[in-house]
N, C-alpha and C. Protein backbone atom coordinates (compact mmCIF):
# COMPACT_ATOMS: atom_id res chain seq x y z
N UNK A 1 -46.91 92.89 2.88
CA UNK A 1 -47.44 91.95 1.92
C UNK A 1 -47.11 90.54 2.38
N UNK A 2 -48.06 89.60 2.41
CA UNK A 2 -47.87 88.38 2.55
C UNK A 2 -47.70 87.72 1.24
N UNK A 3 -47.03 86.89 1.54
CA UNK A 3 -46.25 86.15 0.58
C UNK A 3 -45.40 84.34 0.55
N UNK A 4 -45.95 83.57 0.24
CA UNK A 4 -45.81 82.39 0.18
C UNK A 4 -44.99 81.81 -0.63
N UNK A 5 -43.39 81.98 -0.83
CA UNK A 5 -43.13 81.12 -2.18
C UNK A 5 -42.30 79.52 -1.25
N UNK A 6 -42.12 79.05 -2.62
CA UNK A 6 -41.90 77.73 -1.78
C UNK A 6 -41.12 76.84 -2.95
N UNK A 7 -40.45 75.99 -2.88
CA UNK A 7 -39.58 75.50 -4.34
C UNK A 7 -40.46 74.07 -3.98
N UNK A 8 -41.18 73.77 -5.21
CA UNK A 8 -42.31 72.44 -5.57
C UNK A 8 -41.14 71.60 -6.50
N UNK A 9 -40.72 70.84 -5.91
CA UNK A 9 -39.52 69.59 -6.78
C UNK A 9 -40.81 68.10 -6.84
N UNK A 10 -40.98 67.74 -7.74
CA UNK A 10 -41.61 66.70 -8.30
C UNK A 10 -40.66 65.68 -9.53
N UNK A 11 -40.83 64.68 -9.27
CA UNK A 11 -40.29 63.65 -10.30
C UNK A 11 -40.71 63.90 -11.86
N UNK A 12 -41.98 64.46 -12.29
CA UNK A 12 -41.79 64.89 -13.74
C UNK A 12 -43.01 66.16 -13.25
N UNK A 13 -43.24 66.97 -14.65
CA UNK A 13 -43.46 67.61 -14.96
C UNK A 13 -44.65 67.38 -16.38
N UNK A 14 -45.93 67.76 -16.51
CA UNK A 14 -46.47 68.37 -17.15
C UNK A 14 -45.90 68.84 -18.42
N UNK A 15 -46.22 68.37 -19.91
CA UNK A 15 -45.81 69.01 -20.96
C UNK A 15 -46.47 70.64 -21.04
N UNK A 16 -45.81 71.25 -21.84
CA UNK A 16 -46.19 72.47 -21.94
C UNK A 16 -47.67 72.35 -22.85
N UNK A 17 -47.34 71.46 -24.44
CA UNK A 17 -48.15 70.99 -24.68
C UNK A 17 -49.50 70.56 -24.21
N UNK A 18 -49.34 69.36 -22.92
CA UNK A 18 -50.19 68.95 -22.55
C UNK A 18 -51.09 70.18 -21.59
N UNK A 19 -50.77 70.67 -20.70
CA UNK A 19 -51.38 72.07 -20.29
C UNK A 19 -51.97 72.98 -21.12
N UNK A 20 -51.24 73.45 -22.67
CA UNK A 20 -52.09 73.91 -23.61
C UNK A 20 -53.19 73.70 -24.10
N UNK A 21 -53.33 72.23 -23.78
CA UNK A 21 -54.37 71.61 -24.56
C UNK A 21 -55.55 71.70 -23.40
N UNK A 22 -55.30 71.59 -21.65
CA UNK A 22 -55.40 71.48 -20.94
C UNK A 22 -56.75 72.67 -20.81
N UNK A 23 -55.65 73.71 -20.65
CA UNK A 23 -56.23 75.16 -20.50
C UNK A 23 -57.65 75.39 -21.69
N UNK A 24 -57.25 75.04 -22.89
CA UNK A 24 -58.36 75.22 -23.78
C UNK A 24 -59.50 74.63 -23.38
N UNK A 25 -59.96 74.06 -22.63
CA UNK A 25 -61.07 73.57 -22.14
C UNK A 25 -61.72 74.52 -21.34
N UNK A 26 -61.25 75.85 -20.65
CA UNK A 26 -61.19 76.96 -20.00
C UNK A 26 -61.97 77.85 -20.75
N UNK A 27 -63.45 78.35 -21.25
CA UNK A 27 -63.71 79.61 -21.34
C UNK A 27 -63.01 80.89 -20.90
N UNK A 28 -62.40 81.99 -21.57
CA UNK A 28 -62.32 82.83 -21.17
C UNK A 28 -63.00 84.12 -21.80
N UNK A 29 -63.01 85.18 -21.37
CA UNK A 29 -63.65 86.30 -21.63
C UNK A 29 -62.29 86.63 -22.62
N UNK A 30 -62.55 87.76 -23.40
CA UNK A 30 -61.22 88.16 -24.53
C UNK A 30 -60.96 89.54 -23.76
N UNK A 31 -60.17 90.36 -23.72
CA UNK A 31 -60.03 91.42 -23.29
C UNK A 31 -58.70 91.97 -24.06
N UNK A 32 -58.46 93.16 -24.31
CA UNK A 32 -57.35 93.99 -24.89
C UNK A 32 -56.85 95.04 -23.89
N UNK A 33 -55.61 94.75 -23.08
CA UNK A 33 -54.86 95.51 -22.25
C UNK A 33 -54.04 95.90 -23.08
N UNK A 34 -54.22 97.65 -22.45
CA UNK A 34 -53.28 98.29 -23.55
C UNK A 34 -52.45 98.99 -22.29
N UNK A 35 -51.64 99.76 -22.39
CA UNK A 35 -50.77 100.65 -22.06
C UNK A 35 -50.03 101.66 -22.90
N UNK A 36 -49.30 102.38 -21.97
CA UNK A 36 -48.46 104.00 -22.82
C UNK A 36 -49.48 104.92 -22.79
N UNK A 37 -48.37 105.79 -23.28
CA UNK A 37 -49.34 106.92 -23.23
C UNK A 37 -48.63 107.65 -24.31
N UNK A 38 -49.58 108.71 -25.19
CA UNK A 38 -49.30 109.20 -26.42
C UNK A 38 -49.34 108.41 -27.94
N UNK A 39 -47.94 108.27 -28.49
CA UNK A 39 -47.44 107.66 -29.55
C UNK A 39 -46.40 106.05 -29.03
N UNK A 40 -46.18 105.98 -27.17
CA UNK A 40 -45.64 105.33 -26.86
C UNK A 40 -46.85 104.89 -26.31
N UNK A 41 -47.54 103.48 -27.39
CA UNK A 41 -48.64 102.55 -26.65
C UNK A 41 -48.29 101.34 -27.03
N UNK A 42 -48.83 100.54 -26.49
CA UNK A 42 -48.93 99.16 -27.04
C UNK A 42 -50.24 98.19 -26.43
N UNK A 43 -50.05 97.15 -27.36
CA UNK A 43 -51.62 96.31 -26.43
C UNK A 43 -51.70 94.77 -26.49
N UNK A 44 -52.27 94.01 -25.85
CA UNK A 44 -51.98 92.76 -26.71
C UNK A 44 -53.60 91.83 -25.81
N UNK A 45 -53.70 91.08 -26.64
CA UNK A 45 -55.14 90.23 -26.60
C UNK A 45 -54.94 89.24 -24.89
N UNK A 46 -56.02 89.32 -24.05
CA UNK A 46 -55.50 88.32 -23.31
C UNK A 46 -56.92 87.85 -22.46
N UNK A 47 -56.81 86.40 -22.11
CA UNK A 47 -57.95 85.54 -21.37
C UNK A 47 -57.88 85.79 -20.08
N UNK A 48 -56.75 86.33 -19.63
CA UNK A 48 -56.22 85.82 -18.03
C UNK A 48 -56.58 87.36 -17.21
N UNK A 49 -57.00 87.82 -17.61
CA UNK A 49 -57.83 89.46 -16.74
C UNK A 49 -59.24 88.64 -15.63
N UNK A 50 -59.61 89.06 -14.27
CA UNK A 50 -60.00 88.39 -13.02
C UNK A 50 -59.96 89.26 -12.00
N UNK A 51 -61.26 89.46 -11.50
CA UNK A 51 -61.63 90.07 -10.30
C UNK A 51 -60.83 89.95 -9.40
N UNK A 52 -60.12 90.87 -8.58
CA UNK A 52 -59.18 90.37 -7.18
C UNK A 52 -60.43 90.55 -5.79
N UNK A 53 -60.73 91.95 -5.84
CA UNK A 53 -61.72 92.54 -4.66
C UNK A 53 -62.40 93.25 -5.20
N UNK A 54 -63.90 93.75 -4.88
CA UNK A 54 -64.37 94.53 -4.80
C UNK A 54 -64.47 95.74 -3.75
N UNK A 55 -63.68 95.21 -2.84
CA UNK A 55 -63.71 96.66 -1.92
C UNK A 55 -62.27 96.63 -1.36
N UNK A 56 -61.11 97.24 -2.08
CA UNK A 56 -61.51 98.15 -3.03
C UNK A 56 -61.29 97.54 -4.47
N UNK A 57 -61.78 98.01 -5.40
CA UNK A 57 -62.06 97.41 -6.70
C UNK A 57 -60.33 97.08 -7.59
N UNK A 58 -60.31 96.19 -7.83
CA UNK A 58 -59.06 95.70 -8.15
C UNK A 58 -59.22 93.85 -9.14
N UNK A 59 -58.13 93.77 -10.06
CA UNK A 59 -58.08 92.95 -10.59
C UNK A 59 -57.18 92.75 -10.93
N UNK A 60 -56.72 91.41 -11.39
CA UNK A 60 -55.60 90.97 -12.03
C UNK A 60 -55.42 90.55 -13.17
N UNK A 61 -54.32 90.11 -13.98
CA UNK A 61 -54.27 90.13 -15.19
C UNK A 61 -52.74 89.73 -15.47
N UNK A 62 -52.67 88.39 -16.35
CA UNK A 62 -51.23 87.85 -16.33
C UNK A 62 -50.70 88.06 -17.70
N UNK A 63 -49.34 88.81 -17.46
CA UNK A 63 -48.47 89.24 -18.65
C UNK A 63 -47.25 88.75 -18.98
N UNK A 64 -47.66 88.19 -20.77
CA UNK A 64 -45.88 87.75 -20.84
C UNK A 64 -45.43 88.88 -21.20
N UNK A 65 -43.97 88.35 -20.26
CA UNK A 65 -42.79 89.77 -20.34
C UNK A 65 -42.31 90.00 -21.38
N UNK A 66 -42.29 88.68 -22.59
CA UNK A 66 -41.55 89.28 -23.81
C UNK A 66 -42.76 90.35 -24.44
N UNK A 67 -44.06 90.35 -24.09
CA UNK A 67 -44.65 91.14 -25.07
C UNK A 67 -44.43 92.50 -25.13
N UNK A 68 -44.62 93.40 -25.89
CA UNK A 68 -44.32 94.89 -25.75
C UNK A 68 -44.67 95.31 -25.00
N UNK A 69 -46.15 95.15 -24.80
CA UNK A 69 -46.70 96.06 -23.25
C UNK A 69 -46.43 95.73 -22.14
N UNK A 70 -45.22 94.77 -21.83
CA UNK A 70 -44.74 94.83 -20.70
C UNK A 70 -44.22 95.63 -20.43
N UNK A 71 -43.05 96.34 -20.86
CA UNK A 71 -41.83 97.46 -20.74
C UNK A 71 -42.77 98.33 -20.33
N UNK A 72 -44.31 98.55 -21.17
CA UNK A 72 -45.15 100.16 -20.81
C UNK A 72 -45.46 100.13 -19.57
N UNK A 73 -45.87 98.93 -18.98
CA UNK A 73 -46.46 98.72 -17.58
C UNK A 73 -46.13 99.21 -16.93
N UNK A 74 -44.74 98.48 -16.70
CA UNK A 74 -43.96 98.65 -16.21
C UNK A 74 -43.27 100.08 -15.61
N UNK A 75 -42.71 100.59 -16.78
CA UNK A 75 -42.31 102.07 -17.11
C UNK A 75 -43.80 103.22 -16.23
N UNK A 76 -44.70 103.07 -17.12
CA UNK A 76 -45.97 104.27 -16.92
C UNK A 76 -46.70 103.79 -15.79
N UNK A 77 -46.98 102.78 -15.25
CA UNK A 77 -47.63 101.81 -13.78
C UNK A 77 -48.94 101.82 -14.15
N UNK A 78 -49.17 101.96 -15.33
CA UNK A 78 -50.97 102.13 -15.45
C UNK A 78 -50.97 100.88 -16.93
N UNK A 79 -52.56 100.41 -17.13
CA UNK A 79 -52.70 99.72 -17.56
C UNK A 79 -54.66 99.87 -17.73
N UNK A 80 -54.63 99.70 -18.93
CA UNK A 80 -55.93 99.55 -19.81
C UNK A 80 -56.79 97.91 -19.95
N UNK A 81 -57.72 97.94 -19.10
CA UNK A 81 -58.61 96.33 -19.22
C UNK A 81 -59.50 96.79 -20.72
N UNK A 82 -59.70 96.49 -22.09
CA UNK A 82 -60.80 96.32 -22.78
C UNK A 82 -61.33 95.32 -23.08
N UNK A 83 -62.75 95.43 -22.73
CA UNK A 83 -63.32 93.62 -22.78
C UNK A 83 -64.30 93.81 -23.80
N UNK A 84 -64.15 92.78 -24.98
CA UNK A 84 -64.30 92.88 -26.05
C UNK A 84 -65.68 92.52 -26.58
N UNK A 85 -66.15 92.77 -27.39
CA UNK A 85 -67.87 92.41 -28.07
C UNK A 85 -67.70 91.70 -28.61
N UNK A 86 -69.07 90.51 -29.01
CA UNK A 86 -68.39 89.63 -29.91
C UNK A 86 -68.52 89.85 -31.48
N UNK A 87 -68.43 90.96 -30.96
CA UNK A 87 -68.15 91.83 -32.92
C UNK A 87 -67.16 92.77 -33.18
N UNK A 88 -66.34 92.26 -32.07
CA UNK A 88 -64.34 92.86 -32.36
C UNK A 88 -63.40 91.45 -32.58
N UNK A 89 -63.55 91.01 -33.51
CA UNK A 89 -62.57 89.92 -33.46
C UNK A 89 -61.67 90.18 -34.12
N UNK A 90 -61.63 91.22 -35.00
CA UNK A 90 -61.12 92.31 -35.89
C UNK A 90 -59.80 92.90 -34.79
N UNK A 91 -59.84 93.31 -33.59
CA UNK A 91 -59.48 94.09 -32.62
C UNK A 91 -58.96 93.02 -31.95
N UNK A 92 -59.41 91.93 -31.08
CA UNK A 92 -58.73 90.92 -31.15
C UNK A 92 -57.09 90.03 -31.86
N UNK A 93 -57.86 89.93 -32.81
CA UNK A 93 -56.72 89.15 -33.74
C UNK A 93 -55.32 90.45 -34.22
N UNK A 94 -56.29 91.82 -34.12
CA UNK A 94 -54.77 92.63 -34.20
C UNK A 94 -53.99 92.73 -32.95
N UNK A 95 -54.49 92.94 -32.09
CA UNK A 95 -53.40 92.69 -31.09
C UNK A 95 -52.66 91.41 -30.53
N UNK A 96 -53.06 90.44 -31.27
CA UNK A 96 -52.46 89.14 -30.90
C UNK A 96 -50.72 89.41 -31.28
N UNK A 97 -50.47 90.16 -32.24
CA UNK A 97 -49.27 90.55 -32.81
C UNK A 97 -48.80 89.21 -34.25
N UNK A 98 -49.63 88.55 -34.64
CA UNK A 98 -49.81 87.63 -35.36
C UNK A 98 -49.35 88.37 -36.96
N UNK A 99 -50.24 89.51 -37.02
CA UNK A 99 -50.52 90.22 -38.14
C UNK A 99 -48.55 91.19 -38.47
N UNK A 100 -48.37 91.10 -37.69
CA UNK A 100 -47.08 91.50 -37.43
C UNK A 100 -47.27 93.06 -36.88
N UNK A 101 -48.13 93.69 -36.89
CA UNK A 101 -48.32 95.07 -36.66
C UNK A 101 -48.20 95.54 -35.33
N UNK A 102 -47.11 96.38 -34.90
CA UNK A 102 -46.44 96.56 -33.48
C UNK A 102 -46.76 98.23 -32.54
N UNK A 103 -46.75 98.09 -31.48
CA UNK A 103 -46.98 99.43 -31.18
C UNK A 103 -48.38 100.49 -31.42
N UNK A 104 -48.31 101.34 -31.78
CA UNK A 104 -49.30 102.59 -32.38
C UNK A 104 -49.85 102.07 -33.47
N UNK A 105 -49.31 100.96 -34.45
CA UNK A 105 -49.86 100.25 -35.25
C UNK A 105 -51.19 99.88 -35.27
N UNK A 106 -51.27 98.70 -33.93
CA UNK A 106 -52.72 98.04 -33.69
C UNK A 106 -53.38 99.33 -33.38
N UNK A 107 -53.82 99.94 -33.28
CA UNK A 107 -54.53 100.83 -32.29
C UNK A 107 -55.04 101.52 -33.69
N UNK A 108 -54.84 101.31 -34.92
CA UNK A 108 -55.52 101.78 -36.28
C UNK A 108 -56.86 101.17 -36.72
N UNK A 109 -57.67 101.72 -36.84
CA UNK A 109 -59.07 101.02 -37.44
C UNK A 109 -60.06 101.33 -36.26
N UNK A 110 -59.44 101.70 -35.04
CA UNK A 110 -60.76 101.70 -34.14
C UNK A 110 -60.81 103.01 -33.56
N UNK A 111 -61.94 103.30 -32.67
CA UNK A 111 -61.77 104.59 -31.82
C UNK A 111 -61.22 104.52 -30.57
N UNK A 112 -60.56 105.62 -29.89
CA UNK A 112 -59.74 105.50 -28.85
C UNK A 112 -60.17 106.84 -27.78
N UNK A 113 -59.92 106.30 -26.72
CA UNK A 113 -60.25 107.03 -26.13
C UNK A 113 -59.54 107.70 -24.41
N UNK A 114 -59.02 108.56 -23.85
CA UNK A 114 -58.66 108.04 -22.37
C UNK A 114 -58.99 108.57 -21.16
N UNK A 115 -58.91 107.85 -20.30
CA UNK A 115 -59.33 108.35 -19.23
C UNK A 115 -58.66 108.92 -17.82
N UNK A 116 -58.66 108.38 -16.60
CA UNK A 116 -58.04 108.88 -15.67
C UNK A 116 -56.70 108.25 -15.86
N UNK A 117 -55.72 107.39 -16.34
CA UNK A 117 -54.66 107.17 -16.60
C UNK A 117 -53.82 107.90 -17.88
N UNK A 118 -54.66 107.95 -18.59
CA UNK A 118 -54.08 108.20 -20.16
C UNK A 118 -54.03 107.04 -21.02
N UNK A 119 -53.64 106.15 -20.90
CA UNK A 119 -53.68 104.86 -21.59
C UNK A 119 -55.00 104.81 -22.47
N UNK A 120 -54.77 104.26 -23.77
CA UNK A 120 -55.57 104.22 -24.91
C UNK A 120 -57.26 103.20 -23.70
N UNK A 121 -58.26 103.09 -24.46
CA UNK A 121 -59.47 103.11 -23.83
C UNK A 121 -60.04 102.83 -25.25
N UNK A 122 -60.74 101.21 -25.53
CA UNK A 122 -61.63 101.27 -27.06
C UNK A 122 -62.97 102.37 -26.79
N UNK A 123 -63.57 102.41 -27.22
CA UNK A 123 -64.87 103.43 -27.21
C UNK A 123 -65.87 102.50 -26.79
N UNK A 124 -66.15 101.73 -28.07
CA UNK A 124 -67.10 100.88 -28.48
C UNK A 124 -66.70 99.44 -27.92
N UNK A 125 -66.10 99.27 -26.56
CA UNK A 125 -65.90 97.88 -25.80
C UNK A 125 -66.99 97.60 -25.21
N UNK A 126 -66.94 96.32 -24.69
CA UNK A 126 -68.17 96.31 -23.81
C UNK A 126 -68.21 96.89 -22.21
N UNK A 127 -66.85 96.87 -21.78
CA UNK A 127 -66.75 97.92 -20.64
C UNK A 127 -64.92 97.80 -21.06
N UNK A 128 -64.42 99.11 -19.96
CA UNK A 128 -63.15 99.36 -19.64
C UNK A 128 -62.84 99.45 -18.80
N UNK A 129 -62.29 99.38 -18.49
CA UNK A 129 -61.63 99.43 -16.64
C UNK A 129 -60.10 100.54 -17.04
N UNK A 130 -59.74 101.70 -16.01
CA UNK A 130 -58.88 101.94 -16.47
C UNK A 130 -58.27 101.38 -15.59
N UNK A 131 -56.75 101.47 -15.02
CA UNK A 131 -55.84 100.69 -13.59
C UNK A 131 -54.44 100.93 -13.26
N UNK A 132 -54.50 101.34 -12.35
CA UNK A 132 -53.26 101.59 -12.34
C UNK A 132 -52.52 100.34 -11.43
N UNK A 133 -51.12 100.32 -11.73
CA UNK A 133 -50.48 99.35 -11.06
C UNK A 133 -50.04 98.96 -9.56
N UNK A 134 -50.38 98.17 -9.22
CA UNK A 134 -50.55 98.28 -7.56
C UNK A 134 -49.44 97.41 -7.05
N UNK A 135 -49.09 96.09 -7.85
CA UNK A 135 -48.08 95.25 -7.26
C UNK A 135 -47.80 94.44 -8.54
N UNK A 136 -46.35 93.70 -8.28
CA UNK A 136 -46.46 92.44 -9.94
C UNK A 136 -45.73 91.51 -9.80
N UNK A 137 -46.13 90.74 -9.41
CA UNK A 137 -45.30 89.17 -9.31
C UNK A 137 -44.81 88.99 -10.03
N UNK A 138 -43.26 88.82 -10.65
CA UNK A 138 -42.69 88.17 -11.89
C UNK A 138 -42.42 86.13 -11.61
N UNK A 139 -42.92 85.88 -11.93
CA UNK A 139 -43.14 84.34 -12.34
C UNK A 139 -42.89 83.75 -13.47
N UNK A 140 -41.86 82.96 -13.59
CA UNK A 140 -41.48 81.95 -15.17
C UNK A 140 -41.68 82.91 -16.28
N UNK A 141 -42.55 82.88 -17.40
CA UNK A 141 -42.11 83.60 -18.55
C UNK A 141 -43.18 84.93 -18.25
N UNK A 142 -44.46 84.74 -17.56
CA UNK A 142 -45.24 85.87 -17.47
C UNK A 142 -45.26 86.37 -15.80
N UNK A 143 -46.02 87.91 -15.75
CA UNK A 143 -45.98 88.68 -14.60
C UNK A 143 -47.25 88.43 -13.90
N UNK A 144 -47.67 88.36 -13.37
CA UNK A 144 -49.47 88.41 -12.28
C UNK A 144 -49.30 90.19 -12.05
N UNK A 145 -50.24 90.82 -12.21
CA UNK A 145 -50.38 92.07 -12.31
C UNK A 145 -51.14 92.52 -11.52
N UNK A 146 -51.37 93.48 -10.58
CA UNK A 146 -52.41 93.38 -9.71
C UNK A 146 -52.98 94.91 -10.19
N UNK A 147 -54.16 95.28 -10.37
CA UNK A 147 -54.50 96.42 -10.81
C UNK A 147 -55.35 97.18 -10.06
N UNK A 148 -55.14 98.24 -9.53
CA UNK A 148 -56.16 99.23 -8.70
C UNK A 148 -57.15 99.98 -9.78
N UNK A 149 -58.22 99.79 -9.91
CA UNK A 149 -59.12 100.13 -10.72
C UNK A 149 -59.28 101.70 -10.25
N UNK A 150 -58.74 102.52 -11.49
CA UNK A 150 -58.90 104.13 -11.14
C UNK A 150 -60.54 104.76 -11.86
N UNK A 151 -61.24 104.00 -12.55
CA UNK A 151 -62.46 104.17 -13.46
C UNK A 151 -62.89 103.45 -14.36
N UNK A 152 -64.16 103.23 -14.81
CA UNK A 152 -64.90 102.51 -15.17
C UNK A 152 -65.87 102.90 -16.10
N UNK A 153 -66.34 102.03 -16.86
CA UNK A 153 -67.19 103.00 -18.44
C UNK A 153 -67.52 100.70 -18.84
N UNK A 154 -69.24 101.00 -18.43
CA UNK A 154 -69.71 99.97 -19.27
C UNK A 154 -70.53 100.75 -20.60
N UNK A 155 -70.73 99.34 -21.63
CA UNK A 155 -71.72 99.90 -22.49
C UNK A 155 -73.13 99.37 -22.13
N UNK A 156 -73.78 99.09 -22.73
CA UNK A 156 -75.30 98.93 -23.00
C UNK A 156 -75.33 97.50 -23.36
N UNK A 157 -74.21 96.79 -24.76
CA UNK A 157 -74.01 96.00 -25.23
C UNK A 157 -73.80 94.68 -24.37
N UNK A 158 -74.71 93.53 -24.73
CA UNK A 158 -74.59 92.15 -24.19
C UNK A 158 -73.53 91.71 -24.95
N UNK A 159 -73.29 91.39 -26.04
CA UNK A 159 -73.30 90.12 -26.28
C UNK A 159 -71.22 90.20 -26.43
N UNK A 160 -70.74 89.57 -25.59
CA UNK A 160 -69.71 89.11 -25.58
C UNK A 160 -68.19 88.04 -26.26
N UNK A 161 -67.62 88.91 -26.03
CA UNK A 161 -66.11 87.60 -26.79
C UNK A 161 -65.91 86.79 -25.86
N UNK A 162 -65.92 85.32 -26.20
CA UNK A 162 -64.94 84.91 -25.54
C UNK A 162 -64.18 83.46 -26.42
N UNK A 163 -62.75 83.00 -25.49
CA UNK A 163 -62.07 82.01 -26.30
C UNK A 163 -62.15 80.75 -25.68
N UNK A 164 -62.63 80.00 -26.46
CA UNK A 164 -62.34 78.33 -26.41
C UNK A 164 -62.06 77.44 -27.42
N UNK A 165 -61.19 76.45 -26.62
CA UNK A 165 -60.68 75.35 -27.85
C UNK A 165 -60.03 75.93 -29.16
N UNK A 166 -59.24 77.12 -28.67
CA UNK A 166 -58.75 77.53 -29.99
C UNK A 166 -59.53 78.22 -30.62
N UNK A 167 -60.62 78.93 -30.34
CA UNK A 167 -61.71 79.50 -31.47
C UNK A 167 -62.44 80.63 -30.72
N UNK A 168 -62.65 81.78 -31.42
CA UNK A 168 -63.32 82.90 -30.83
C UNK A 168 -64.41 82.07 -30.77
N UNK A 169 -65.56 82.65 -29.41
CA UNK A 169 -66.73 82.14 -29.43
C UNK A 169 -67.72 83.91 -29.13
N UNK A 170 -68.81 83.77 -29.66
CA UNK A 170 -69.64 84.61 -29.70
C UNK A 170 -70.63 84.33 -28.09
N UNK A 171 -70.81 85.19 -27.42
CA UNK A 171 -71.99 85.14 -26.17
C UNK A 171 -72.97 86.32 -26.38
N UNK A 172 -74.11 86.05 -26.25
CA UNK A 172 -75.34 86.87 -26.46
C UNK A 172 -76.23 86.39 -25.42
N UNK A 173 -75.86 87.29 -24.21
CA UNK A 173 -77.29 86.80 -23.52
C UNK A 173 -78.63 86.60 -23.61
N UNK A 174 -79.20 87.64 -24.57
CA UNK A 174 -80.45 87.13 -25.25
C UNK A 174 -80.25 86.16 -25.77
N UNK A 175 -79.50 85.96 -26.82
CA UNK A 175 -80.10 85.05 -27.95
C UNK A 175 -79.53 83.58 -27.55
N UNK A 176 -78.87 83.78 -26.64
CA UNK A 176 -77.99 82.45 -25.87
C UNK A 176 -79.01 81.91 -24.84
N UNK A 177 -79.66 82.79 -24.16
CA UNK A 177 -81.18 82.80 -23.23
C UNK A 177 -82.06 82.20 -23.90
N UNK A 178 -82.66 82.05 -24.72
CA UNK A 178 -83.91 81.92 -26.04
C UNK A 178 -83.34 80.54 -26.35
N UNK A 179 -82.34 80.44 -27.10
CA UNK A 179 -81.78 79.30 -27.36
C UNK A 179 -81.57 77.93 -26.33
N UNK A 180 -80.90 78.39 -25.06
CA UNK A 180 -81.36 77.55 -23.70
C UNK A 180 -83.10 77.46 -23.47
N UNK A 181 -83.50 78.07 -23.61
CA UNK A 181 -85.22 78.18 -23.61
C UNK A 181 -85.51 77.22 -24.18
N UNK A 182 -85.18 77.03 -25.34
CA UNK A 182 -86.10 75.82 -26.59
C UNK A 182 -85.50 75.01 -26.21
N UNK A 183 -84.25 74.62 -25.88
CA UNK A 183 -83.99 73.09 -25.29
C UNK A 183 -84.33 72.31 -23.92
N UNK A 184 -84.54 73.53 -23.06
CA UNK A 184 -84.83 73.00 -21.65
C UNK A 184 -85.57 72.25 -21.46
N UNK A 185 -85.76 71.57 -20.18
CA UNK A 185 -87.20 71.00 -19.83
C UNK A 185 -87.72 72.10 -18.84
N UNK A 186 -88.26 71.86 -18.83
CA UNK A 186 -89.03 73.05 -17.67
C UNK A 186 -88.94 71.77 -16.22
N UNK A 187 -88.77 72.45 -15.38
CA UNK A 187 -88.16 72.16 -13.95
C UNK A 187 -89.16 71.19 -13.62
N UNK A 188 -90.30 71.72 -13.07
CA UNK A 188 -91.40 71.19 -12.96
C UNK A 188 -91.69 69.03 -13.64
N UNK A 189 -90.86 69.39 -14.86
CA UNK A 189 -90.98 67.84 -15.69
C UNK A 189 -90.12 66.85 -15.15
N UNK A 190 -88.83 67.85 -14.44
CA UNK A 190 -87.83 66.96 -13.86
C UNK A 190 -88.24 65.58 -12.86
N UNK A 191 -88.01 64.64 -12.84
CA UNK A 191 -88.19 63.95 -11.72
C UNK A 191 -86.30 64.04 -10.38
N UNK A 192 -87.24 64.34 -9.83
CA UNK A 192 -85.68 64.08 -8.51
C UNK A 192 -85.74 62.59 -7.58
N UNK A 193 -84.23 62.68 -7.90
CA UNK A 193 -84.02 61.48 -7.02
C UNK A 193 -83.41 62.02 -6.12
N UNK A 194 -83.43 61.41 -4.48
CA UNK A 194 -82.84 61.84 -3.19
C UNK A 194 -82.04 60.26 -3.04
């Protein structure tokens, strides 16, 4: 494994704050990584899931260590991508751990399902990835996760979660398509300057 670390000493530093605010400018897709297996699961909401390779199929996905499903990761080496519709915000907001509901808890109200890992699997996501654990950088408060994609299950379903500025946002490629439609100009009207 190649590997680059290096100690970055700078005169100040970036508020945490200010980066928060920073990052929200960032679309992300919503996704629910779960882990465990059985009655020992857990899951938690996250933006930071990202293609590594396609050959061979692999992705990453950054975890804080205080959350529960770290220990599962960790422990079982497998790990659940669910990427969410934008008609789970329901599913979302429970795994944020906000609601206070921990463990086998969240995983109430929806259907479940598993696959070549065991790890819980929504039904009704817009795809899943199952993954097992391939490597994990531990870094400051969260891990970089590297995931070997063991199987795969899309749905049919467009229209997508994702988070900005603090706020679930709804994506519908149709109706997000249609909607870009009526505002455009048509190309053709453009004038170009060289």
């Amino acid at each position: 494994m190649n590997s680059i670390v290096r100690d970055v000493s700078i005169d100040r530093e970036a508020s945490s704050g200010d980066f928060r605010n920073a990052m929200r400018q960032l679309t992300g897709g919503v996704s629910v990584i779960t882990a465990g297996i059985g009655w020992d699961i857990s899951g938690m909401t996250v933006t930071s899931v990202s293609s590594l390779s396609i050959d061979p199929p692999a992705l990453i996905v950054s975890i804080n260590r205080e959350a529960s499903s770290w220990p599962l990761v960790k422990r079982y080496g497998f790990f659940g991508v669910n990427i969410l519709t934008s008609d789970q915000i329901d599913i979302a907001e429970r795994f944020t751990g906000k609601s206070g509901l921990k463990g086998a808890e969240r995983f109430a109200g929806a259907h479940w399902t598993t696959r070549v890992s065991g790890v819980p699997l929504l039904t009704d996501a817009l795809a899943v990835i199952d993954c097992g654990v391939e490597d994990m950088v531990e870094r400051h408060s969260h891990a970089i996760v590297i995931g070997r994609v063991l199987d795969v299950a899309v749905s049919a379903r467009i229209a997508a979660l994702a988070y900005w500025q603090g706020s679930y946002v709804a994506i519908d490629q149709d109706e997000d398509a249609a909607r870009l439609a009526d505002v455009s100009v048509p190309a053709r009207h453009v004038a170009r300057k060289f």
